[in-house]
Protein backbone atom coordinates (compact mmCIF):
# COMPACT_ATOMS: atom_id res chain seq x y z
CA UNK A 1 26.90 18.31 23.73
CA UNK A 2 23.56 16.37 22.85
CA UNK A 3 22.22 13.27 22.66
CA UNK A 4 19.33 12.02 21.10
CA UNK A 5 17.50 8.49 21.03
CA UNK A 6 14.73 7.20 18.84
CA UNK A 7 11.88 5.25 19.90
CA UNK A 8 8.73 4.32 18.37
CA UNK A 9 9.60 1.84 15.21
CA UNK A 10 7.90 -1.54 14.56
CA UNK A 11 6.27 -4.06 12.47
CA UNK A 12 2.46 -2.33 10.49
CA UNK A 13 0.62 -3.14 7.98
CA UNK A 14 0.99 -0.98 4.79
CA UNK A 15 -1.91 1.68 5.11
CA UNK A 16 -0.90 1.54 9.41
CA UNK A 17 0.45 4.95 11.44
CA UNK A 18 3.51 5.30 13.46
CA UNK A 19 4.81 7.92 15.06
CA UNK A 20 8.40 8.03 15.58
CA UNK A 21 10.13 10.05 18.74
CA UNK A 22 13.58 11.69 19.10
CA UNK A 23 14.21 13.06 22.44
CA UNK A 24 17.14 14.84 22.81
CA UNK A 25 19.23 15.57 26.16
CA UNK A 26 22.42 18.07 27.06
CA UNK A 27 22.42 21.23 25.67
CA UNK A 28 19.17 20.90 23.99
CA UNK A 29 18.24 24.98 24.08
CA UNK A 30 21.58 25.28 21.41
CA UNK A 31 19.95 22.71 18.97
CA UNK A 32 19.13 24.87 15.88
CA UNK A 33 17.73 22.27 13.30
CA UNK A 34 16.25 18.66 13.76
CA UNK A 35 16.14 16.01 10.44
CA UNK A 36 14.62 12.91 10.15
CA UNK A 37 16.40 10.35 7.87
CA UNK A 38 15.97 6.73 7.12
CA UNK A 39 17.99 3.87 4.99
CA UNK A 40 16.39 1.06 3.64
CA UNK A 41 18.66 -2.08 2.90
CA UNK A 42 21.43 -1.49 -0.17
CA UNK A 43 20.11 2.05 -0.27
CA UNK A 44 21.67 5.14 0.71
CA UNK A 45 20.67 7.64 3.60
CA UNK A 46 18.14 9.67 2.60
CA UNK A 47 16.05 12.79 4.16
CA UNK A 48 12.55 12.82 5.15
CA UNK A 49 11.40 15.34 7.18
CA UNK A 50 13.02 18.60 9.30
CA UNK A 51 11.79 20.81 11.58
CA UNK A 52 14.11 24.32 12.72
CA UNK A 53 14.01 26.25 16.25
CA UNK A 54 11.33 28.65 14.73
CA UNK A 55 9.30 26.04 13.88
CA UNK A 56 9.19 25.77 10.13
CA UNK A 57 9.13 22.05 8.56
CA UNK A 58 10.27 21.17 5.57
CA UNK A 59 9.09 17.81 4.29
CA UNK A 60 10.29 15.64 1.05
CA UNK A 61 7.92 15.23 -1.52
CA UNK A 62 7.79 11.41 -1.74
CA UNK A 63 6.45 11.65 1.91
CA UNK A 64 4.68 14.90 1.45
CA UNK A 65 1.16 14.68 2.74
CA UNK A 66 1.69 11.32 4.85
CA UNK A 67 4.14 12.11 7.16
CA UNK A 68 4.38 15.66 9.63
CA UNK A 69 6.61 16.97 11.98
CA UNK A 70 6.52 18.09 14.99
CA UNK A 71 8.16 19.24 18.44
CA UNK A 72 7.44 19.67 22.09
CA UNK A 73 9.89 22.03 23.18
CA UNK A 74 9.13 21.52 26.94
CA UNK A 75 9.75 17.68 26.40
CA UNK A 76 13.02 18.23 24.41
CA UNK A 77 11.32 15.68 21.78
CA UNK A 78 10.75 15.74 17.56
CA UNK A 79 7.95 13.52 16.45
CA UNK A 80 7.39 11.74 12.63
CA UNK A 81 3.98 11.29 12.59
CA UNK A 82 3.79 8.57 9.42
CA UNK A 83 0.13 7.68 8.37
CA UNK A 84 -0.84 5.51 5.12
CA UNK A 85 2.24 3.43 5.48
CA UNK A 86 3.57 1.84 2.16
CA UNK A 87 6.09 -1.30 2.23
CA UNK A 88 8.46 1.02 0.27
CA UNK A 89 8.70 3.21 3.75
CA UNK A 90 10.59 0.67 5.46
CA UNK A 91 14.12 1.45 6.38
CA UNK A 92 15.60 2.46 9.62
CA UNK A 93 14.90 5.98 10.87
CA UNK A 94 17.23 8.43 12.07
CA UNK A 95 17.22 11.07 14.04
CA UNK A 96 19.96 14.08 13.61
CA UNK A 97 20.19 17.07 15.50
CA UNK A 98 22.22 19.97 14.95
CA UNK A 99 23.81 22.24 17.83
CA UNK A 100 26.71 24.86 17.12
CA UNK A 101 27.44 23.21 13.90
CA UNK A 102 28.70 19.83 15.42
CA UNK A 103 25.48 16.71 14.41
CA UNK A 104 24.51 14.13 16.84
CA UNK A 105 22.93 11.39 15.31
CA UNK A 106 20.77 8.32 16.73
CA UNK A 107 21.22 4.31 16.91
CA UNK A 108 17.97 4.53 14.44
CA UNK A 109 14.32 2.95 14.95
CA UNK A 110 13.15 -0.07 12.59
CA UNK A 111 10.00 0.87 10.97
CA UNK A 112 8.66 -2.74 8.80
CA UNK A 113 5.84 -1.70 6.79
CA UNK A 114 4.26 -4.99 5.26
CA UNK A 115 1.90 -5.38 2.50
């Protein structure tokens, strides 16, 4: 089974950097895939970023070129590093993390982005 938590949400100005953290625990070496989601208000779920055990990212294009993932695979941690902010990037962020087909999901970080 595995856990994860997010951490690292908050109130920037729109052109600011955060960067997110998901930091998963239990059977962490049988996670094959982390995803990064968020959901603004009224809006529906939506993908932002992944990253799989090999390493390759994958990135959506509205985000493309502001926002990177990454891993530290002796911390047990995924990072969204988010640079140039925009007000339209605030939502709540998820983490989701994917071990032997069953998805463990987050509480969610706030990220406020203000203009």
């Amino acid at each position: 089974q595995v856990h994860v938590v997010e951490s690292g949400g908050g109130l920037v100005q729109a052109g600011g950097s955060l960067r997110l953290s998901c930091a998963a625990s239990g059977s962490t070496f049988s996670i094959n895939v982390f995803r990064w989601y968020r959901q603004a208000p009224g809006n529906e779920r939506e993908f932002v970023a992944s990253i799989i055990s090999a390493g390759d990212t994958n990135v959506v294009d509205f985000v493309k070129g502001r926002f990177t993932i990454s891993r530290d695979n002796g911390k047990n941690t995924v990072y969204l590093q988010m640079n140039s902010l925009k007000p339209e990037d605030t939502a709540v962020y998820y983490c989701n993390a994917v071990s032997r087909g069953l998805s463990a999901w987050g509480q969610g970080t706030q990220v406020t982005v203000s203009a």
